[in-house]
C-alpha atoms as a PDB file:
ATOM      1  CA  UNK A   1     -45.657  -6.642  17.695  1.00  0.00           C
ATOM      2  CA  UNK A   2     -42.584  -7.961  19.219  1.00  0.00           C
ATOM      3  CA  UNK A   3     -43.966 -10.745  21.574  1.00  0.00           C
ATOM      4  CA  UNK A   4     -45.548 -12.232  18.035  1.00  0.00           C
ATOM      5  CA  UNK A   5     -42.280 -12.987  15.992  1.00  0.00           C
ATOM      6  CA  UNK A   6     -40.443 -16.204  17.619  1.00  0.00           C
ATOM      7  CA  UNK A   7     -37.309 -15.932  19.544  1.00  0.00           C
ATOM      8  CA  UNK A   8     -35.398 -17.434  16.289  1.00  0.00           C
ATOM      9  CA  UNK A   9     -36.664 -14.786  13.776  1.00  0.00           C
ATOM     10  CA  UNK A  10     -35.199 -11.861  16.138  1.00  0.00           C
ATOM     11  CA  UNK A  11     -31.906 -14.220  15.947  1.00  0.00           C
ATOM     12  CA  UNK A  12     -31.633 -14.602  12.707  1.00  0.00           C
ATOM     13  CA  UNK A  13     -32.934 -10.665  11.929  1.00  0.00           C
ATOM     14  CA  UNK A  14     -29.545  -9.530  14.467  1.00  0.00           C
ATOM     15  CA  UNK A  15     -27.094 -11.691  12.828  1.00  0.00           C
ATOM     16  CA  UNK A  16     -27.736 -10.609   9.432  1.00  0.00           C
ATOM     17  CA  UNK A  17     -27.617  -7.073  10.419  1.00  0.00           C
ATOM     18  CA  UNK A  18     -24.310  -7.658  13.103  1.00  0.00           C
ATOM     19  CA  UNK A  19     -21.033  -6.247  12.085  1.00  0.00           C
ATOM     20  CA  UNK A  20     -18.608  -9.077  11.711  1.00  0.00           C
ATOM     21  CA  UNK A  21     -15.358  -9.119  14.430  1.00  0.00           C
ATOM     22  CA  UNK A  22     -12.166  -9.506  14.394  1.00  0.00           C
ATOM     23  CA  UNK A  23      -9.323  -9.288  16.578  1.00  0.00           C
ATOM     24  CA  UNK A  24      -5.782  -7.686  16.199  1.00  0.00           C
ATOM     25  CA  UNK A  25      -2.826  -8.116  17.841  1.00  0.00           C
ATOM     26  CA  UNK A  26       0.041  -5.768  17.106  1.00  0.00           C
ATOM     27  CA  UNK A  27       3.333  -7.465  18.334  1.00  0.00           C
ATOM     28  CA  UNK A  28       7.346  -6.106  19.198  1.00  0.00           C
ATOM     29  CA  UNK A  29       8.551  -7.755  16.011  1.00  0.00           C
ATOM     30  CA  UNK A  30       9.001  -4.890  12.971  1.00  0.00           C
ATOM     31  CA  UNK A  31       6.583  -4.719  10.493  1.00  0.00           C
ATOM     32  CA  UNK A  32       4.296  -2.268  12.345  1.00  0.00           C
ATOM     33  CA  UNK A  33       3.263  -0.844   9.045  1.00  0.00           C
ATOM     34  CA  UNK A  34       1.164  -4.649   9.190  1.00  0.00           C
ATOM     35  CA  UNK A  35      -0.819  -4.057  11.632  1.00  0.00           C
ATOM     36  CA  UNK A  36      -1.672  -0.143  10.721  1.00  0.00           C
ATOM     37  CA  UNK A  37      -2.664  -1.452   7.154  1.00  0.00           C
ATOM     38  CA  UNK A  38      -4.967  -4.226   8.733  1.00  0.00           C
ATOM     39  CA  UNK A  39      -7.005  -1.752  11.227  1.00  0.00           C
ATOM     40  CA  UNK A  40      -7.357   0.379   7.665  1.00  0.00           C
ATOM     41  CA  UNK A  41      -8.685  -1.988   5.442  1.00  0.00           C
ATOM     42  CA  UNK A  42     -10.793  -3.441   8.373  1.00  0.00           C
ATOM     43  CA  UNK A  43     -12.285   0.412   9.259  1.00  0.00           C
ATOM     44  CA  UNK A  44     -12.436   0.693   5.541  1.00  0.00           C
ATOM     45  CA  UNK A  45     -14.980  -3.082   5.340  1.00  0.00           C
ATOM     46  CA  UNK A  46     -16.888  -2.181   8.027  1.00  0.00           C
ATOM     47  CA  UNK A  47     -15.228  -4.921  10.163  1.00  0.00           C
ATOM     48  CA  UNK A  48     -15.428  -4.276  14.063  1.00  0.00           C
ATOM     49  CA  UNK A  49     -11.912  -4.262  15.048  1.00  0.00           C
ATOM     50  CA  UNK A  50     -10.737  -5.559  18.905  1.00  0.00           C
ATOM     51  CA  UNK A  51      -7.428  -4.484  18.889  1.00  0.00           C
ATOM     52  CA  UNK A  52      -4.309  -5.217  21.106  1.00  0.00           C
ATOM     53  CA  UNK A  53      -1.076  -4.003  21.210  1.00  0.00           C
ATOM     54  CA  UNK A  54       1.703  -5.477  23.383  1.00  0.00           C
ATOM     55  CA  UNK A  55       4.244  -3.115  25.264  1.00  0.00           C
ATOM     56  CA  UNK A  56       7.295  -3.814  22.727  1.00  0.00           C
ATOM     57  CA  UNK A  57       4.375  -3.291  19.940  1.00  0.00           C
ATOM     58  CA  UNK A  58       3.781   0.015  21.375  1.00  0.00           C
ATOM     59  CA  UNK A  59       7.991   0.895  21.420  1.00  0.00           C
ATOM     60  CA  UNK A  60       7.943  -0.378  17.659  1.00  0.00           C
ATOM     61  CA  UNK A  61       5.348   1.272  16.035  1.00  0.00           C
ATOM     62  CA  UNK A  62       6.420   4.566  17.476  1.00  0.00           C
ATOM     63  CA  UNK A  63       9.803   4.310  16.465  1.00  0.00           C
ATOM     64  CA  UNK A  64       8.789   2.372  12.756  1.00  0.00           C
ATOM     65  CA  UNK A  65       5.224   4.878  12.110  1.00  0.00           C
ATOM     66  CA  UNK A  66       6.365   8.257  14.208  1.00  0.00           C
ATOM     67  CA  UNK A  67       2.569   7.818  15.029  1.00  0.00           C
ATOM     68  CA  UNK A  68       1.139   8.614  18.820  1.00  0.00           C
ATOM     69  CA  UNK A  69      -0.519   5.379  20.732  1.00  0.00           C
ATOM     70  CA  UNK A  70      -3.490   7.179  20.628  1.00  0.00           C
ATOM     71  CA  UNK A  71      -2.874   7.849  16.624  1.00  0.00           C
ATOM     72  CA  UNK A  72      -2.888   4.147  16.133  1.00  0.00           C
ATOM     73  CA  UNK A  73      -5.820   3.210  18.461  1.00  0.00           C
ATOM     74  CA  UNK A  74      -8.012   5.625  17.365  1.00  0.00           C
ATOM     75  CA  UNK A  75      -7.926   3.166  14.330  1.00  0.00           C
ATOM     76  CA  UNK A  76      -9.796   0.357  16.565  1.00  0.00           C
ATOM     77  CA  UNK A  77     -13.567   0.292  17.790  1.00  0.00           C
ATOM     78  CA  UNK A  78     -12.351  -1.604  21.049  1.00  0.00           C
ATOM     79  CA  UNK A  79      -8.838  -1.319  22.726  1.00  0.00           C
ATOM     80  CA  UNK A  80      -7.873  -3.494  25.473  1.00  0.00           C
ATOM     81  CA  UNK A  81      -4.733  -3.106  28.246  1.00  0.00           C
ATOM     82  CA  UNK A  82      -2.371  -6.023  27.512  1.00  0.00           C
ATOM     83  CA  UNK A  83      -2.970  -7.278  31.026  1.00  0.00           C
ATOM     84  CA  UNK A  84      -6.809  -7.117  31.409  1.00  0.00           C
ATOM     85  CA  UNK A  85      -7.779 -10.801  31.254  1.00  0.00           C
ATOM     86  CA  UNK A  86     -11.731  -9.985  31.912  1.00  0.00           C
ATOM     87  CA  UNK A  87     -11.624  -8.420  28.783  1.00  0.00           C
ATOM     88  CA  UNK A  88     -14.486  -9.869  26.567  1.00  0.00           C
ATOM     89  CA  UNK A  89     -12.112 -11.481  23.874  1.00  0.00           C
ATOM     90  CA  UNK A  90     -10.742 -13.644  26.751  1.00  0.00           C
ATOM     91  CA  UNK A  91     -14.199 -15.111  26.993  1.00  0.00           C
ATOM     92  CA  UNK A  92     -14.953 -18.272  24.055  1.00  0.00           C
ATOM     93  CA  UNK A  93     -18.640 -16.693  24.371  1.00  0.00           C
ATOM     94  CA  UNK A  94     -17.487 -13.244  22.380  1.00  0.00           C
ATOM     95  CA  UNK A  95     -17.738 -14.388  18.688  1.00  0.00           C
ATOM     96  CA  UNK A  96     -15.297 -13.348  16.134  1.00  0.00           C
ATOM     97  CA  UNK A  97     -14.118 -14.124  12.990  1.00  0.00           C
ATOM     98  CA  UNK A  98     -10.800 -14.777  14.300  1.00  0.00           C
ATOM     99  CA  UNK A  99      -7.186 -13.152  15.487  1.00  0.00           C
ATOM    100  CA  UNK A 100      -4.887 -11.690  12.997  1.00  0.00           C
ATOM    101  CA  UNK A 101      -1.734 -11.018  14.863  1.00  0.00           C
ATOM    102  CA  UNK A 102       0.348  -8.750  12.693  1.00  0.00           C
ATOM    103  CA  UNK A 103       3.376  -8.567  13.288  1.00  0.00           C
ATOM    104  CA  UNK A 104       3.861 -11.849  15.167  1.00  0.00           C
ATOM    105  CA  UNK A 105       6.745 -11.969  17.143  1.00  0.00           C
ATOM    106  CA  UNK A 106       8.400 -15.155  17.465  1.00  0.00           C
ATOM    107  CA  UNK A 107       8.242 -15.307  21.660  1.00  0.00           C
ATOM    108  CA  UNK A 108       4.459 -14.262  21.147  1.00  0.00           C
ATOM    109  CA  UNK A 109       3.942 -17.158  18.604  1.00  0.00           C
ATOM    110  CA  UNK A 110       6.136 -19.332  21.056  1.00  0.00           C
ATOM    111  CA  UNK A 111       3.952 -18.761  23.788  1.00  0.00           C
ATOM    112  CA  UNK A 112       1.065 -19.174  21.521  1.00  0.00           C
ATOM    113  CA  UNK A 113       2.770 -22.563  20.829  1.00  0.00           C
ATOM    114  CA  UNK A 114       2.884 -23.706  24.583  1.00  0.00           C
ATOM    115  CA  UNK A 115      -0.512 -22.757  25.742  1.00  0.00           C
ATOM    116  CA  UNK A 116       0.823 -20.438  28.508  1.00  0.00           C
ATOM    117  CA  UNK A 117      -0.742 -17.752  28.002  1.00  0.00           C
ATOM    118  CA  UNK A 118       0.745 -14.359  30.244  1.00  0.00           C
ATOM    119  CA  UNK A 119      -0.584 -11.504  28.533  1.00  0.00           C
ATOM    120  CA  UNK A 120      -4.238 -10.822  26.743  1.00  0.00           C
ATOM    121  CA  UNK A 121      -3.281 -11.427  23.258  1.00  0.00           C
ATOM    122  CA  UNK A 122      -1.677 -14.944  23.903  1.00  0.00           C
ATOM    123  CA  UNK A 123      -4.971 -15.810  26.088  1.00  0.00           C
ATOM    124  CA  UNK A 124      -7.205 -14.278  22.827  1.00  0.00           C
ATOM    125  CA  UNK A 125      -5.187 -16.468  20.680  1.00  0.00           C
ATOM    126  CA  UNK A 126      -5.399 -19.269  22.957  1.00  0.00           C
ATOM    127  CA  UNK A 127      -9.569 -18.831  22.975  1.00  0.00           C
ATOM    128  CA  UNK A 128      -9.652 -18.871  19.129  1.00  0.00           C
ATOM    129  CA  UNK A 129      -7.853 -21.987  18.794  1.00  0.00           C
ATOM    130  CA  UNK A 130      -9.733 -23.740  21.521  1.00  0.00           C
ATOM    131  CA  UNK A 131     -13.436 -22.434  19.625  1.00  0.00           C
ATOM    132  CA  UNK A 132     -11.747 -23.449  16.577  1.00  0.00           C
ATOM    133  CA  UNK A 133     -11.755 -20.438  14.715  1.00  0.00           C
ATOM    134  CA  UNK A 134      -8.983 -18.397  12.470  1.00  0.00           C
ATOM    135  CA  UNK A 135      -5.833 -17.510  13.859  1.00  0.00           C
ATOM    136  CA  UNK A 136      -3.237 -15.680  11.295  1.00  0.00           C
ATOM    137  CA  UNK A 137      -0.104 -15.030  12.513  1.00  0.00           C
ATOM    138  CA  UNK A 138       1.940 -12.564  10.439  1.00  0.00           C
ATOM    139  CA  UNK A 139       5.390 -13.835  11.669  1.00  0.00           C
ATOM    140  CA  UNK A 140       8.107 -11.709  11.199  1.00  0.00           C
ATOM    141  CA  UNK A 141      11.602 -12.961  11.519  1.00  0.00           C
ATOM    142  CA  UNK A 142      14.474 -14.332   9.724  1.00  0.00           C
ATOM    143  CA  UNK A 143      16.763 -16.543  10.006  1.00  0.00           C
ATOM    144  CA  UNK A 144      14.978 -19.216  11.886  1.00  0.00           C
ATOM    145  CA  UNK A 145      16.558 -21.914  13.906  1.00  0.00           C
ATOM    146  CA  UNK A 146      15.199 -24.927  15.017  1.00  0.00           C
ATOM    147  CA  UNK A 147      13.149 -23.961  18.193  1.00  0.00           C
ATOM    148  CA  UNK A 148      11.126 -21.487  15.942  1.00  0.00           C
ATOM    149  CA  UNK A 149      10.304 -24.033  13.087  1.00  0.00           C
ATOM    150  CA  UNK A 150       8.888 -26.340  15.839  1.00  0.00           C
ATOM    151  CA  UNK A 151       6.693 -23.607  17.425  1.00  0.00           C
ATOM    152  CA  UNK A 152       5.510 -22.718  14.340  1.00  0.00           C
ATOM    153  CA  UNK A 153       4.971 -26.435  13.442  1.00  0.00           C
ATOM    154  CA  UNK A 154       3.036 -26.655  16.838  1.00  0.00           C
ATOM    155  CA  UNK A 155       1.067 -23.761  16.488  1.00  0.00           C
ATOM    156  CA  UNK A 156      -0.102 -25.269  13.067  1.00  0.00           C
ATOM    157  CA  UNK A 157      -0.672 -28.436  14.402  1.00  0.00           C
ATOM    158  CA  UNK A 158      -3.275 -26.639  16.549  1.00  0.00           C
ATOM    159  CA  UNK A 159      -4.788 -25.095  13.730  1.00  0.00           C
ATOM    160  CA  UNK A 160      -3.118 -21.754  13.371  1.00  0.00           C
ATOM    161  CA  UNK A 161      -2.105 -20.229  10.295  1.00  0.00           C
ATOM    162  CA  UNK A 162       2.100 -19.140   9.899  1.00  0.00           C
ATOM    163  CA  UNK A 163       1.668 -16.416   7.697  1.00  0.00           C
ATOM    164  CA  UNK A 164       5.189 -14.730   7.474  1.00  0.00           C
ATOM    165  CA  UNK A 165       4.337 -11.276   5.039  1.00  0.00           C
ATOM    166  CA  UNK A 166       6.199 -12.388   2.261  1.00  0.00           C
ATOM    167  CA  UNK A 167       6.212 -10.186  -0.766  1.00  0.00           C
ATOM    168  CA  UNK A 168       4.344 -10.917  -3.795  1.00  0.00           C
ATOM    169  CA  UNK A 169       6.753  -9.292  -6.882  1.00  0.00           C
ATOM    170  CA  UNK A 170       4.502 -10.345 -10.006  1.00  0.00           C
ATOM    171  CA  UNK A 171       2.323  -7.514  -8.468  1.00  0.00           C
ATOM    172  CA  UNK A 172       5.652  -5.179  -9.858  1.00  0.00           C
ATOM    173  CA  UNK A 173       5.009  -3.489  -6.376  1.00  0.00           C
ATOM    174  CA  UNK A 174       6.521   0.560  -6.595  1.00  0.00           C
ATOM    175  CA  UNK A 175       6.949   1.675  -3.142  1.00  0.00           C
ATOM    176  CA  UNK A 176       6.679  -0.269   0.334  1.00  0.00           C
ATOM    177  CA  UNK A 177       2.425   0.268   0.770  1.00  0.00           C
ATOM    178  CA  UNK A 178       2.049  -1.568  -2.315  1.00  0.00           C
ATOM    179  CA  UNK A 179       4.292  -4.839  -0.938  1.00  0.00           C
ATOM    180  CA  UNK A 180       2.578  -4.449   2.770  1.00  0.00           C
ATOM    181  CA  UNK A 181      -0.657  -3.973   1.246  1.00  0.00           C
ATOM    182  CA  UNK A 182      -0.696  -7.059  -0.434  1.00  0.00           C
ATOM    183  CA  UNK A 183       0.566  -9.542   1.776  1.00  0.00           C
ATOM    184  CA  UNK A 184      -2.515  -7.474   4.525  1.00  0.00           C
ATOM    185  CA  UNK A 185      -4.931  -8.429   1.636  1.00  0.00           C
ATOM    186  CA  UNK A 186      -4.105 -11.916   1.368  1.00  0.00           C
ATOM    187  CA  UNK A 187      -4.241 -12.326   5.242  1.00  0.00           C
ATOM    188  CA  UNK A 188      -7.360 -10.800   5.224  1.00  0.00           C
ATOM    189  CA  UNK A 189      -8.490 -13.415   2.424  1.00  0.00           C
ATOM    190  CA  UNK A 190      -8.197 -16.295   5.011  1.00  0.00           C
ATOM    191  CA  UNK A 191     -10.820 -15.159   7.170  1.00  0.00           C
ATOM    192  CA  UNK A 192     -13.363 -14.539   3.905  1.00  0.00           C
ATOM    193  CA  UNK A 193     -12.295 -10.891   4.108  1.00  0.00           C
ATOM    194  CA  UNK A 194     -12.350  -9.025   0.297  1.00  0.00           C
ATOM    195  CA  UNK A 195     -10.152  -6.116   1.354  1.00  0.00           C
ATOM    196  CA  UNK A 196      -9.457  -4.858  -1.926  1.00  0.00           C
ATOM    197  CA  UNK A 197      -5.907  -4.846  -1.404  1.00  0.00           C
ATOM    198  CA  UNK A 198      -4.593  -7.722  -3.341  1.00  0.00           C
ATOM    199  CA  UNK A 199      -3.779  -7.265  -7.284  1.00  0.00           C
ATOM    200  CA  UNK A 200      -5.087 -10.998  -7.825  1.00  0.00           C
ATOM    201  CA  UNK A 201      -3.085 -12.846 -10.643  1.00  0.00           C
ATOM    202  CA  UNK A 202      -4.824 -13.624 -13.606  1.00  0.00           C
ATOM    203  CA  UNK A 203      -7.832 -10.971 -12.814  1.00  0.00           C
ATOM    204  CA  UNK A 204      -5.796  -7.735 -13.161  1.00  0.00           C
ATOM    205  CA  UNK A 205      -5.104  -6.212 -16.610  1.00  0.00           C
ATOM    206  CA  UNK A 206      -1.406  -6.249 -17.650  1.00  0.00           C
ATOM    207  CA  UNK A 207      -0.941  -9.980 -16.241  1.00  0.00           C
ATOM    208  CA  UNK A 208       0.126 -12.111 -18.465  1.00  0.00           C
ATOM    209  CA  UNK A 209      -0.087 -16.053 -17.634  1.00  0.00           C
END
């Protein structure tokens, strides 16, 4: 019977058994196609997906995926308004694995940066970094000047991750999935995520060292 098994055992029993979270933020900055192949892989792991997509997000996947809002969302197990700070991933108590923020804009990684936090995704960032768990952010912009080198050397000071989605060639990549896939894959690798995405030197056939 229940009231026989200790407290710790029914612990122990739910967080073997509990889907692992993580939270995505889906930013103004292009590279939509990012955050679309994130929620996929994630759906495709079982991963329970919080997702969050600012309103110049919204304009830039529409224009960059001709997908519907509700297209993308439908993607995600839990969507949250960009404003609606009682939203459980602005609580420290809601465990995740993290915050993959893909694309990262550079204001939302600036405001990341400062600590002032106006919108739901900076405040879910902010929680991560003050529980001290992983926060990827998928930067996407070029050139950089000065004030964007320091944010991101702030934001890694605080123990972020700058991940800008660099592609990976040696992978002889044939059409734009296979270069967004990868660098997806290897974001998802920093939170102990095996997406199946990445063509992993030295362990594919064909890859010479």
């Amino acid at each position: 019977m229940q009231g026989d098994r200790p407290a710790d055992t029914y612990l122990a029993a739910w967080m073997a058994t509990a889907r692992q979270r993580l939270i995505v933020g889906i930013t103004g900055a292009s590279g939509a196609a990012y955050g679309l192949a994130a929620l996929n892989a994630l759906r495709s792991e079982n991963v329970e997906t919080h997702l969050l997509i600012s309103r110049s997000g919204q304009i830039t996947a529409a224009h960059e995926l001709g997908l519907k809002f509700s297209e993308l969302t439908a993607l995600a197990d839990v969507v949250y308004k960009i404003d609606d700070i009682a939203a459980a991933i602005s609580s420290g108590s809601f465990k995740t694995l993290g915050m993959l923020v893909a694309p990262c804009s550079i204001r939302s990684l600036s405001e990341i940066a400062s600590g002032v936090t106006s919108s739901l995704l900076s405040r879910a960032a902010d929680v991560v970094l003050k529980e001290r768990r992983r926060l990827v952010l998928m930067v996407r912009e070029t050139p950089l000047h000065l004030g964007h080198l320091r944010a991101m050397a702030q934001v890694t000071e605080m123990g972020a991750i700058v991940m800008p989605p660099v592609p990976a060639f040696y992978t002889r990549p044939t059409c734009i999935d296979d270069i967004v896939n990868h660098s997806v894959g290897r974001a998802l690798d920093l939170f102990g995520l095996n997406s199946q995405l990445v063509s992993r030197w030295g362990e594919e056939a064909g890859i010479e060292r």
